[in-house]
Protein backbone atom coordinates (compact mmCIF):
# COMPACT_ATOMS: atom_id res chain seq x y z
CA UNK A 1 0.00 0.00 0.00
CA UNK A 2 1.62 3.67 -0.72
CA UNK A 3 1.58 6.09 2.01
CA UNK A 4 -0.34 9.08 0.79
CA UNK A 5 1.33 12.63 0.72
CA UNK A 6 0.80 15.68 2.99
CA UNK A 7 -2.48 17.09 2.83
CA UNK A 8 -0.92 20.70 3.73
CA UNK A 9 2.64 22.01 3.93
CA UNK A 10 2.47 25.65 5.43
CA UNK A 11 4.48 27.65 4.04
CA UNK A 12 5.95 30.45 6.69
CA UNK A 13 8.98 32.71 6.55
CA UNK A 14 10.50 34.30 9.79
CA UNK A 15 12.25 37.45 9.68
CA UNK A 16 14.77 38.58 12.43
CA UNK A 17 14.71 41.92 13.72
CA UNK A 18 16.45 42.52 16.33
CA UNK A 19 17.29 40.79 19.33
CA UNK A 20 14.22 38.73 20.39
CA UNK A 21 11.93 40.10 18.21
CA UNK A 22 10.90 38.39 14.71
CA UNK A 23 8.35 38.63 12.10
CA UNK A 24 6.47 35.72 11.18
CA UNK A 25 4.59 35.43 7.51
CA UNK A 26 2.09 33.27 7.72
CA UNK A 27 -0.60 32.30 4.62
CA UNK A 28 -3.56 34.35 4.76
CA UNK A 29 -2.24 36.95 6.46
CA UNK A 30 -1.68 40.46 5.30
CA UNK A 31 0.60 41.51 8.26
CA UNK A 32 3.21 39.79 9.76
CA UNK A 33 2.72 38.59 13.34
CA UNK A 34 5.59 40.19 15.95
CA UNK A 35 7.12 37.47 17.91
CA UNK A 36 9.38 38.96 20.99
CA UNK A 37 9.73 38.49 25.07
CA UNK A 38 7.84 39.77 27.80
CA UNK A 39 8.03 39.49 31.32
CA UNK A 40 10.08 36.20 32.81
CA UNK A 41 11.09 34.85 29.26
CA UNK A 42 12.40 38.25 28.88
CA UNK A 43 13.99 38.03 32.15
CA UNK A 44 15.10 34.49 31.60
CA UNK A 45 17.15 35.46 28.31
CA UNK A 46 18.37 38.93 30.31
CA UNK A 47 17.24 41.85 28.30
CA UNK A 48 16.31 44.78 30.04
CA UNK A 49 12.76 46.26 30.79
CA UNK A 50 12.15 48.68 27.91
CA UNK A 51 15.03 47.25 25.78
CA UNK A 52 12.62 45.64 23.44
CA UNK A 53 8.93 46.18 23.01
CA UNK A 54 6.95 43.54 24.31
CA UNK A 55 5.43 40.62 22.67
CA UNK A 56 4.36 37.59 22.98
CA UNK A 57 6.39 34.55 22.66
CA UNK A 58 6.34 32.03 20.21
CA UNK A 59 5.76 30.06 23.13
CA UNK A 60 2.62 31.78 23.61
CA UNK A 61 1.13 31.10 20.65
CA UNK A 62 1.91 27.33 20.62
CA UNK A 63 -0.42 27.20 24.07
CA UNK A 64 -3.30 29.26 21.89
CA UNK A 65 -3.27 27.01 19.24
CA UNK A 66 -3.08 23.97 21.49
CA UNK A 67 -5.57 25.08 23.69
CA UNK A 68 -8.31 26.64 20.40
């Protein structure tokens, strides 16, 4: 029996800023979705409060699409 292809391959590009902070293009999309630190990750990697804008992680948005 042949195993059958993928039904999807997403196609994404990520785009480094700047320190922490990326730029994810995802399909559909029309903007790119800001990936960065915030609070204890941001501590946790040691930058500074203020040093970077504040984002959520790309840890964050594993748990939302997990938990959706």
């Amino acid at each position: 029996m042949e195993t059958p292809g993928p039904v999807y391959i997403s196609k994404v590009r990520i785009v480094r800023e700047r320190g922490p902070i990326r730029e994810a293009y995802l399909p559909v999309e029309s903007q790119p979705i800001i990936f960065g630190t915030h609070g204890a990750v941001r501590e946790h990697y040691g930058t500074a409060p203020g040093q970077y804008p504040d984002h959520a992680t790309t840890l964050d948005y594993v748990v939302a699409a997990a938990a959706g």
